[in-house]
PDB file of N, CA and C in Angstrom:
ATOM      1  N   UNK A   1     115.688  77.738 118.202  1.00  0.00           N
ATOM      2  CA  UNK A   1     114.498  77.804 119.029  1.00  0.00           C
ATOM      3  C   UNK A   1     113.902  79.202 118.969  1.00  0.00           C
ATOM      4  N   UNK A   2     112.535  79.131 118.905  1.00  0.00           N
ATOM      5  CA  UNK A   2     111.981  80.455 119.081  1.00  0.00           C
ATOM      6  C   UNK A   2     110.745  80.429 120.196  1.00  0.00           C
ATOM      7  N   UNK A   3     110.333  81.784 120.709  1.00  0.00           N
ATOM      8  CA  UNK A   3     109.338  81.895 121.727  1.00  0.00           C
ATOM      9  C   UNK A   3     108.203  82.215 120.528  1.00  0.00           C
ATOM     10  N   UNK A   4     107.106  81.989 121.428  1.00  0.00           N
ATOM     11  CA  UNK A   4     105.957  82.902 120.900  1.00  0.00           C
ATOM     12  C   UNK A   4     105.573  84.045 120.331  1.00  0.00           C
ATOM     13  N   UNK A   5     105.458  83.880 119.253  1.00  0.00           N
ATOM     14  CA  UNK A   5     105.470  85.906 118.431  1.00  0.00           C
ATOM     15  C   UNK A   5     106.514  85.900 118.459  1.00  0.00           C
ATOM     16  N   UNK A   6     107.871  85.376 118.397  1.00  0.00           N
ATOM     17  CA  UNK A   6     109.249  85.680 117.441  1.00  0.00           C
ATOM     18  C   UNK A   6     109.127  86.159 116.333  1.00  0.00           C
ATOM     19  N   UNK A   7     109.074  84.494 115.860  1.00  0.00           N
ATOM     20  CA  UNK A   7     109.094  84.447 113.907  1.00  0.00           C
ATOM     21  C   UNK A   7     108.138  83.963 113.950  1.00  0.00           C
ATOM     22  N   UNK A   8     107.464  84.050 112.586  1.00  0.00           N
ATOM     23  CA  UNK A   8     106.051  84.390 111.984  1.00  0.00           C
ATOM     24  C   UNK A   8     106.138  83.843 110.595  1.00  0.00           C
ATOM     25  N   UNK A   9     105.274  83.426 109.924  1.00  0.00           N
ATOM     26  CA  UNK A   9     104.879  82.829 108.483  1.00  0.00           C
ATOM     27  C   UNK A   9     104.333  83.810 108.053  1.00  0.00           C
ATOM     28  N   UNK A  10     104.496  84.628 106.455  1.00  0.00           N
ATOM     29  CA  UNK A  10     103.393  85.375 106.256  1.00  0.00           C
ATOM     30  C   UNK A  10     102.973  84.236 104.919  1.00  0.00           C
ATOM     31  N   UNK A  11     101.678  84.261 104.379  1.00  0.00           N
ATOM     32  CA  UNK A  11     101.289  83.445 103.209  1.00  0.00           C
ATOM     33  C   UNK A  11     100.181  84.194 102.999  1.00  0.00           C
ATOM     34  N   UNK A  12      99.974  84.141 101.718  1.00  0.00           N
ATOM     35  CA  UNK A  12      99.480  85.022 100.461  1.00  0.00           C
ATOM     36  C   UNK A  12      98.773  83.744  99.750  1.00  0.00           C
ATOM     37  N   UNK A  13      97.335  83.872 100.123  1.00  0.00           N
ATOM     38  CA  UNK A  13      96.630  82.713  99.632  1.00  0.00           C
ATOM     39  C   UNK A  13      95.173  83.524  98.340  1.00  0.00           C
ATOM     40  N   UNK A  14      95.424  83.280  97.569  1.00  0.00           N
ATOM     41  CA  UNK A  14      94.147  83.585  96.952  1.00  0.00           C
ATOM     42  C   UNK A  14      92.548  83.095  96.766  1.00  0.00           C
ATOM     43  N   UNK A  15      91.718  83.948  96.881  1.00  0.00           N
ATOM     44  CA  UNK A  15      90.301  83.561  96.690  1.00  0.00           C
ATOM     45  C   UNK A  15      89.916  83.288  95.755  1.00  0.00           C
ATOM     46  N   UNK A  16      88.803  82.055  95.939  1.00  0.00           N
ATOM     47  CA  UNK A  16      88.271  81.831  94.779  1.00  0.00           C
ATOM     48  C   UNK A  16      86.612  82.573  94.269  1.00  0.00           C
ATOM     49  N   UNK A  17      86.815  83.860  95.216  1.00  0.00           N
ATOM     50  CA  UNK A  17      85.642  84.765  94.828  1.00  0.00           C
ATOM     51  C   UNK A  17      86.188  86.132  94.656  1.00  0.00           C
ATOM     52  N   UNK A  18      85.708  86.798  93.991  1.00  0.00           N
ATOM     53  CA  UNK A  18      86.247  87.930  93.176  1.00  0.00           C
ATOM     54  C   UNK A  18      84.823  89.061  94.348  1.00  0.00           C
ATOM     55  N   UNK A  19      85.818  90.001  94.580  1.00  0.00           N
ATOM     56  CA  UNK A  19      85.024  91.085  95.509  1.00  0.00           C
ATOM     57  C   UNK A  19      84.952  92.527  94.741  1.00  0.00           C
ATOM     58  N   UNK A  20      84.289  93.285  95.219  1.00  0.00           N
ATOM     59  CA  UNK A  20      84.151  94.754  94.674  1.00  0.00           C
ATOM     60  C   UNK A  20      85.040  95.561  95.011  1.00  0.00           C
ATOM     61  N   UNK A  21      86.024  95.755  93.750  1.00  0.00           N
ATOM     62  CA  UNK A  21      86.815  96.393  94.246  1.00  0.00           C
ATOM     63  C   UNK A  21      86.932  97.989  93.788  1.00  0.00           C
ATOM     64  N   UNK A  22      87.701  98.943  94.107  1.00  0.00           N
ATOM     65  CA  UNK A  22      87.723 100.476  94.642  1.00  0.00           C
ATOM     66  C   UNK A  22      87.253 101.298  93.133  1.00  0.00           C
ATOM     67  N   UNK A  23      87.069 100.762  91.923  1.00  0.00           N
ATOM     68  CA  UNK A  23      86.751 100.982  91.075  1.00  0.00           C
ATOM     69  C   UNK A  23      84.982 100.290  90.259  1.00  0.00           C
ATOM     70  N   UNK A  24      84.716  99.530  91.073  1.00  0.00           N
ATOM     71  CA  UNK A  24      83.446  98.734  90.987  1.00  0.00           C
ATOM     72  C   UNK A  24      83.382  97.985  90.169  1.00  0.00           C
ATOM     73  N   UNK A  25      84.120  97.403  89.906  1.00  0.00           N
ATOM     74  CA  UNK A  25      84.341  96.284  89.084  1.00  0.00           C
ATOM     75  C   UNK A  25      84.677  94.733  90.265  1.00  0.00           C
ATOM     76  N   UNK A  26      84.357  93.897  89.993  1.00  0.00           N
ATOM     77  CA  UNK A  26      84.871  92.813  90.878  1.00  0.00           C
ATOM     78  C   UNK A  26      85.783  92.113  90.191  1.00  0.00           C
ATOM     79  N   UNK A  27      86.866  92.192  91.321  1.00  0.00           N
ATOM     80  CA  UNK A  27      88.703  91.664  90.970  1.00  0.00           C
ATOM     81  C   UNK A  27      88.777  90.780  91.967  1.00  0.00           C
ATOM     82  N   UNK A  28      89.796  89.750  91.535  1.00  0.00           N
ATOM     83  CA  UNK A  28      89.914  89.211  92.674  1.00  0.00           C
ATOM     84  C   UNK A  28      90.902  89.395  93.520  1.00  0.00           C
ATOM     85  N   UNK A  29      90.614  88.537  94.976  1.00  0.00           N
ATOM     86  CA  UNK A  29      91.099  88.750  96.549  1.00  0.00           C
ATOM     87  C   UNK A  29      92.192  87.956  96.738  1.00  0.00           C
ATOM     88  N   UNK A  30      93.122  88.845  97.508  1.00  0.00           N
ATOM     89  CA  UNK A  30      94.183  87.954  97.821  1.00  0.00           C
ATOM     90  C   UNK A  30      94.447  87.742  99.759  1.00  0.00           C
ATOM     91  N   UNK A  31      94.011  87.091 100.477  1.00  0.00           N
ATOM     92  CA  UNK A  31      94.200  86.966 101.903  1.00  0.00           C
ATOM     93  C   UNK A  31      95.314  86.414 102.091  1.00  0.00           C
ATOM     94  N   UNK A  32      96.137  87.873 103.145  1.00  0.00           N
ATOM     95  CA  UNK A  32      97.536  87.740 103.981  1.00  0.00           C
ATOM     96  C   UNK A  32      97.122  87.065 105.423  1.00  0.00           C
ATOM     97  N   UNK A  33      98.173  86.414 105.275  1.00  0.00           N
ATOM     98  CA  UNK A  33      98.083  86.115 107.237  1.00  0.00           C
ATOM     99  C   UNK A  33      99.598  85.838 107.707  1.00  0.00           C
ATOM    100  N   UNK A  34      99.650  85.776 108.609  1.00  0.00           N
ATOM    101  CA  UNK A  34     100.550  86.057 109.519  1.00  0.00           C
ATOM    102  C   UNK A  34     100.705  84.410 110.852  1.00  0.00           C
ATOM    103  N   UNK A  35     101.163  83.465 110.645  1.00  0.00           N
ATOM    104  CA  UNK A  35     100.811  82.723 111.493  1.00  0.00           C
ATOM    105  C   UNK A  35     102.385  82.735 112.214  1.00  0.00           C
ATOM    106  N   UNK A  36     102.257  82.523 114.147  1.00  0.00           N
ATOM    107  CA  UNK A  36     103.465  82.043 115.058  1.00  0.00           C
ATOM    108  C   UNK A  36     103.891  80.703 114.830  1.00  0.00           C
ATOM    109  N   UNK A  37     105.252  81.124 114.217  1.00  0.00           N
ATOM    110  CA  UNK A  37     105.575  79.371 113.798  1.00  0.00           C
ATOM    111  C   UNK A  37     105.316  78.646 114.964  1.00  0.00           C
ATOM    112  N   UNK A  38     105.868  79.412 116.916  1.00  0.00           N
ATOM    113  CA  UNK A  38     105.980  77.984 117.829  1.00  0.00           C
ATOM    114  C   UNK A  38     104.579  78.182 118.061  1.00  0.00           C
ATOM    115  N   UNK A  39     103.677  78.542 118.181  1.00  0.00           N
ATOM    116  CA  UNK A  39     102.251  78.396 118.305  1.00  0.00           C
ATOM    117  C   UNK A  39     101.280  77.656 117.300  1.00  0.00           C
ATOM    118  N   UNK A  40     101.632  77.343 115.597  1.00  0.00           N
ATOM    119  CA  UNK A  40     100.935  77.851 114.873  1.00  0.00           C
ATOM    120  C   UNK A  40      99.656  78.286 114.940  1.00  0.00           C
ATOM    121  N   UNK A  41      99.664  79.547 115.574  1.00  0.00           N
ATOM    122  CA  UNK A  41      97.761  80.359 115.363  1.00  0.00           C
ATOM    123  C   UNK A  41      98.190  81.425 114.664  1.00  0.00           C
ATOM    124  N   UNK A  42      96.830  82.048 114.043  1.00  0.00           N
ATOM    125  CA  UNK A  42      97.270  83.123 113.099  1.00  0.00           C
ATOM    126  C   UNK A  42      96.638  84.490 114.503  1.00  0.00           C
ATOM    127  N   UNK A  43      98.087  84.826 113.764  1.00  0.00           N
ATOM    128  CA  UNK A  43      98.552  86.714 114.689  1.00  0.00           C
ATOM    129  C   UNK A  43      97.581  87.412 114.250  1.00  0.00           C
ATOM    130  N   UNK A  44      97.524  87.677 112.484  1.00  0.00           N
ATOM    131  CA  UNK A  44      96.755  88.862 112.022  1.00  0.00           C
ATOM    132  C   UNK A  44      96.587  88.599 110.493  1.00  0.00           C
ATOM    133  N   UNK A  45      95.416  89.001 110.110  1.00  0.00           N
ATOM    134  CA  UNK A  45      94.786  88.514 108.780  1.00  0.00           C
ATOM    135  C   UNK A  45      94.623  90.045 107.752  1.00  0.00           C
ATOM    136  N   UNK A  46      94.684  89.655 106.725  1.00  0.00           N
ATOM    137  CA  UNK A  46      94.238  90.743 105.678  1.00  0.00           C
ATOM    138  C   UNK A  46      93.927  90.316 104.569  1.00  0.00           C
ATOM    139  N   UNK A  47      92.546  91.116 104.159  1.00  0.00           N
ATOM    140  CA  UNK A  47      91.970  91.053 102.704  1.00  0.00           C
ATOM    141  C   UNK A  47      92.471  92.032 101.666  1.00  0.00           C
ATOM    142  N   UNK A  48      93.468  91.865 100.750  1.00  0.00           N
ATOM    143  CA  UNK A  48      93.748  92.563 100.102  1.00  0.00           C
ATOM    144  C   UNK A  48      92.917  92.689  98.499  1.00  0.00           C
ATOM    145  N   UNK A  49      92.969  93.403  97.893  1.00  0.00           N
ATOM    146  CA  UNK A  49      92.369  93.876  96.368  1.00  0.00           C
ATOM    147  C   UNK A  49      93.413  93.486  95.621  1.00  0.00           C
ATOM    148  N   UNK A  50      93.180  92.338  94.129  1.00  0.00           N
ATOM    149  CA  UNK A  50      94.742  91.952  93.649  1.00  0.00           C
ATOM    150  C   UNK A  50      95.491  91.387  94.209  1.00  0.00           C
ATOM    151  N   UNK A  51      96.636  91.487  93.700  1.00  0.00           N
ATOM    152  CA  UNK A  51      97.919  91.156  93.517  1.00  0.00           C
ATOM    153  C   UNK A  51      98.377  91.492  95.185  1.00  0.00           C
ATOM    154  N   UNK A  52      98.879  90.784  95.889  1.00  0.00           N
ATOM    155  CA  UNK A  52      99.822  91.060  97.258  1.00  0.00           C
ATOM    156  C   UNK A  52     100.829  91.513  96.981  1.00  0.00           C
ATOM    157  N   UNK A  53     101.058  93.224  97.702  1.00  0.00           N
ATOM    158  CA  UNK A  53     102.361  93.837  97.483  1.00  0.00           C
ATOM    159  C   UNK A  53     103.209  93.921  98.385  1.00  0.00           C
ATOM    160  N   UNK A  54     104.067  94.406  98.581  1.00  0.00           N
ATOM    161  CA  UNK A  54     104.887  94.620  99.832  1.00  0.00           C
ATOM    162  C   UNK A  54     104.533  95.746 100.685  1.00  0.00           C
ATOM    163  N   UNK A  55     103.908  96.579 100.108  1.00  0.00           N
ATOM    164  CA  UNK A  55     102.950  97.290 100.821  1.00  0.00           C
ATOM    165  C   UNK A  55     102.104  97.108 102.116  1.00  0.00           C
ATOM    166  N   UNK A  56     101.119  95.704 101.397  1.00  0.00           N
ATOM    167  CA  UNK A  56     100.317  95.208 102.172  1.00  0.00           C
ATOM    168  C   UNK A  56     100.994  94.386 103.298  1.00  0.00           C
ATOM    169  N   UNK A  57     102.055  93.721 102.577  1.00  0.00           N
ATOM    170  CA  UNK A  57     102.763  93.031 104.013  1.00  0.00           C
ATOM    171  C   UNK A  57     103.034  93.960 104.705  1.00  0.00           C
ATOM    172  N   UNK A  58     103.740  95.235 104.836  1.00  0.00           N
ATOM    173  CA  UNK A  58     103.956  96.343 105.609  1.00  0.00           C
ATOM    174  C   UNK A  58     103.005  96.416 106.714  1.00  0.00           C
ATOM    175  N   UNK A  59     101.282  96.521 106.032  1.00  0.00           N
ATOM    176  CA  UNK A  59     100.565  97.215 106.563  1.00  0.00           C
ATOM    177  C   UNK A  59     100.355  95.722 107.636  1.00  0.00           C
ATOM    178  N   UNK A  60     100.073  94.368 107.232  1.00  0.00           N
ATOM    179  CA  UNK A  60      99.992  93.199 107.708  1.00  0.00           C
ATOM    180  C   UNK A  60     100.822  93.030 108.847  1.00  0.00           C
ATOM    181  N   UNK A  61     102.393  93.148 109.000  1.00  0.00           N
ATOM    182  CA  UNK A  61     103.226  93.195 109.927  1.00  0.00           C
ATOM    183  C   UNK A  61     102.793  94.384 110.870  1.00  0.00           C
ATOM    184  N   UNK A  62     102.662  95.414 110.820  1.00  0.00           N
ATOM    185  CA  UNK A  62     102.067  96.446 111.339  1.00  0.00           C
ATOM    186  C   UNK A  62     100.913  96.344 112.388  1.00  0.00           C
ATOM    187  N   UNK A  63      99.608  95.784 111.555  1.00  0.00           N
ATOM    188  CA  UNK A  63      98.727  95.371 112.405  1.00  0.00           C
ATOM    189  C   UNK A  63      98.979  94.104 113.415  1.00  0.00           C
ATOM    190  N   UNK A  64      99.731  93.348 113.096  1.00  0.00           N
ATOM    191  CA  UNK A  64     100.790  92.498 113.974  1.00  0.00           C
ATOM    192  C   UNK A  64     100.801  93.230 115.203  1.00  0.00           C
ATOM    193  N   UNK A  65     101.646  94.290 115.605  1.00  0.00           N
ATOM    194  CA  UNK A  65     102.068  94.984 117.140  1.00  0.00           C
ATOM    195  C   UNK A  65     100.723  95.283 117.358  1.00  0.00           C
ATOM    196  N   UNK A  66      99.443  95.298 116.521  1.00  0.00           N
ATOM    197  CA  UNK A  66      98.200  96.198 117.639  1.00  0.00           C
ATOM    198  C   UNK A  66      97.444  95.137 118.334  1.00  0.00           C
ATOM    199  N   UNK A  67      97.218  95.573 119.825  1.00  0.00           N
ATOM    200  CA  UNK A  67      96.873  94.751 120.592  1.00  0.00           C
ATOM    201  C   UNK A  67      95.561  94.017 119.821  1.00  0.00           C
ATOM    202  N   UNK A  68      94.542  93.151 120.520  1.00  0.00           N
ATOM    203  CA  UNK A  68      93.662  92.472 119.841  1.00  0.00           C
ATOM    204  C   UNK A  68      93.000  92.049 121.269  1.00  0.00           C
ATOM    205  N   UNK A  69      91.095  92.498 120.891  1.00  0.00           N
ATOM    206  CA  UNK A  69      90.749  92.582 122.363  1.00  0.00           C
ATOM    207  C   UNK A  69      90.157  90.945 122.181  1.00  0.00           C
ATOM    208  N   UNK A  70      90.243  90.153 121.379  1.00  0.00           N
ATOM    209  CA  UNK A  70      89.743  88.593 121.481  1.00  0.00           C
ATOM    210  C   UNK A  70      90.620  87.739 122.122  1.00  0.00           C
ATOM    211  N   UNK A  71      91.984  87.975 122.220  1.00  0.00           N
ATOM    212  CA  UNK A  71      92.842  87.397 122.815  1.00  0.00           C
ATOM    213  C   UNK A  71      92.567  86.630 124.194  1.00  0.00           C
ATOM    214  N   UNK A  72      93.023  85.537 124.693  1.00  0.00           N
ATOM    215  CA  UNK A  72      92.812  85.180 126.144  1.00  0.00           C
ATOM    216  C   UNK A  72      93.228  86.307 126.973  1.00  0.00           C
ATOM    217  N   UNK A  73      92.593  86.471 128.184  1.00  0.00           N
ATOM    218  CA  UNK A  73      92.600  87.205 129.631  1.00  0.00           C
ATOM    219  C   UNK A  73      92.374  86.956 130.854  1.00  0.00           C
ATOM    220  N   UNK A  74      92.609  87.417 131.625  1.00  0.00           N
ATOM    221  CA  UNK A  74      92.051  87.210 132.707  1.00  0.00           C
ATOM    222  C   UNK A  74      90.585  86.984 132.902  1.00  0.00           C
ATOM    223  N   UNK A  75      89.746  86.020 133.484  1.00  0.00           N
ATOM    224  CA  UNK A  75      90.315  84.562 134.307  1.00  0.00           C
ATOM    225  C   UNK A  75      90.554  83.538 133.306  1.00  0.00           C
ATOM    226  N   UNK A  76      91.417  83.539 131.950  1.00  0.00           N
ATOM    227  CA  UNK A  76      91.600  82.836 130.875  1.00  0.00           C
ATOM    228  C   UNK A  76      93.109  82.908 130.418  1.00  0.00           C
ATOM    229  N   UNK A  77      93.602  81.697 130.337  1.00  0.00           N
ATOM    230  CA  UNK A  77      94.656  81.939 129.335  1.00  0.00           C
ATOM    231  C   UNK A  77      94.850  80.806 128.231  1.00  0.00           C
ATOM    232  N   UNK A  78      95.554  81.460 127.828  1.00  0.00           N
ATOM    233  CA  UNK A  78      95.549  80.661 126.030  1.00  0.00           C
ATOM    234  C   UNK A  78      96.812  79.351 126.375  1.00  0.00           C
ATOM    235  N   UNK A  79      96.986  78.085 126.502  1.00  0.00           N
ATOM    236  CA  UNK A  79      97.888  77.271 126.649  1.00  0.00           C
ATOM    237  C   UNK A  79      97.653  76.174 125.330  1.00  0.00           C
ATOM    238  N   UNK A  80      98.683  75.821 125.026  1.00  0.00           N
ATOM    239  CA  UNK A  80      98.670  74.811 124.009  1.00  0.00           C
ATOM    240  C   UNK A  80      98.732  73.196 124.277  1.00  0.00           C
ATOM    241  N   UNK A  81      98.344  72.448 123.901  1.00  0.00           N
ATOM    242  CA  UNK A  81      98.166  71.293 124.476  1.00  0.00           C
ATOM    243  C   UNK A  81      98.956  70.655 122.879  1.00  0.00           C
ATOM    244  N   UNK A  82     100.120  69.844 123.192  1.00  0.00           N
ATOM    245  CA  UNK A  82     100.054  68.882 121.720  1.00  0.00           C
ATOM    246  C   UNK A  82      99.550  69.845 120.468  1.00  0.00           C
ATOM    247  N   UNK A  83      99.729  71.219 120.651  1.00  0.00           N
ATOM    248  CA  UNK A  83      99.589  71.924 119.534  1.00  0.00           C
ATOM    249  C   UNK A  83      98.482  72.335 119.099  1.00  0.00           C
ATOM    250  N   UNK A  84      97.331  71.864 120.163  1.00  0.00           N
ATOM    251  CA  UNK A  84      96.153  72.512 120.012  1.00  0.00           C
ATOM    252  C   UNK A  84      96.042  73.437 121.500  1.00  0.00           C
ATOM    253  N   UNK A  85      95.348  74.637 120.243  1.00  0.00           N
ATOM    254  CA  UNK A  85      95.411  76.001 121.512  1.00  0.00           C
ATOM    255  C   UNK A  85      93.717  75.396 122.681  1.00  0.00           C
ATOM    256  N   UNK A  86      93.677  75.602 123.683  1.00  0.00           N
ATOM    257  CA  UNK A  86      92.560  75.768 124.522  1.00  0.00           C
ATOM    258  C   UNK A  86      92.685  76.517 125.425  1.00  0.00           C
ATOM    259  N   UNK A  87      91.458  77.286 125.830  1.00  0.00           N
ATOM    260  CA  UNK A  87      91.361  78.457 126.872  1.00  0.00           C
ATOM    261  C   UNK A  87      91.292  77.798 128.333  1.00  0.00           C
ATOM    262  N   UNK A  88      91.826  77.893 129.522  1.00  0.00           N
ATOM    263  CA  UNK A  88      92.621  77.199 130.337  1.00  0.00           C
ATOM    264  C   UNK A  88      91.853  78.333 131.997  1.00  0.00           C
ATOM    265  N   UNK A  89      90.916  78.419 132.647  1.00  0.00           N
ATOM    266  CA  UNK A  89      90.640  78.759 133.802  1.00  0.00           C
ATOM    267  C   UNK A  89      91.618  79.065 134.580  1.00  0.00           C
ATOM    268  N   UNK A  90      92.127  79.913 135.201  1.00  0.00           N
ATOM    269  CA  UNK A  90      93.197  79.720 135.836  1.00  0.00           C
ATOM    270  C   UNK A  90      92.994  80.629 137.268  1.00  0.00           C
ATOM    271  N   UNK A  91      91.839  81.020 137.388  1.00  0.00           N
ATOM    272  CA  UNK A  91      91.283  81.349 138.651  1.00  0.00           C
ATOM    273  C   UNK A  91      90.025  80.786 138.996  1.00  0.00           C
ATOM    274  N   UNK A  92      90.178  79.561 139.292  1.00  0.00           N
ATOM    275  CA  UNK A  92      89.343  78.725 139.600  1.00  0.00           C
ATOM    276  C   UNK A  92      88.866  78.251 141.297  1.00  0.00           C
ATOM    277  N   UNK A  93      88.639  79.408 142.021  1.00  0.00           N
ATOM    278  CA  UNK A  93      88.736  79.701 143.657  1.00  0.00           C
ATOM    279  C   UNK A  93      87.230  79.046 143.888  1.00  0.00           C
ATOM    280  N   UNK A  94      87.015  78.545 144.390  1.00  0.00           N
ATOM    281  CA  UNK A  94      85.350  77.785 145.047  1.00  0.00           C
ATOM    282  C   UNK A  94      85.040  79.061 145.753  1.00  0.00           C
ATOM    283  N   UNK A  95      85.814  79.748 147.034  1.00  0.00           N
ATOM    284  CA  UNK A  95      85.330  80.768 147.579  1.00  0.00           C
ATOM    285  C   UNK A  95      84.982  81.971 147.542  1.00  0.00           C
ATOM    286  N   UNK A  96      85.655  82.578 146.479  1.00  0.00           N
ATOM    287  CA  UNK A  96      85.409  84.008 145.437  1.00  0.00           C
ATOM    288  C   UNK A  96      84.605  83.540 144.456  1.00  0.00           C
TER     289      UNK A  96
END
């Protein structure tokens, strides 16, 4: 069993569009992500140049711990229903 943000999927999916890369030539893209296995939503995304290194997972896991201001909040929270995420009211006062 795992909680939320335990363990994580990383997958290394490639594009089928070639971007400008640091030399000006267009190479193609490789997008990291990061998805919560008991949630599946994705944690944190990256566009890499080329080939996916271990590097980039580094930097991918990394951006993982930094907070993220899109996240649910207060008066919102993120609950899963049957595995679909929905944003959930949870200060719902008639008098305030």
């Amino acid at each position: 069993m795992s909680r939320p943000g335990e363990l994580v999927q990383i997958d290394a999916t490639p594009t089928t569009v070639a971007i400008l890369g640091p030399q000006g030539v267009y190479v193609p893209a490789v997008i990291l992500s990061a998805i919560d296995i008991y949630t599946r939503c994705f944690v944190a995304l990256r566009v890499c140049v080329g080939a996916a290194t271990s590097r980039e997972v580094c930097a991918l896991i990394a951006q993982m711990g930094r907070p993220t201001v899109s996240r649910a909040g207060y008066p919102y929270e993120l609950e899963h229903w049957h595995g679909v995420p929905q944003l959930v009211v949870i200060n719902d006062d008639q008098m305030g």
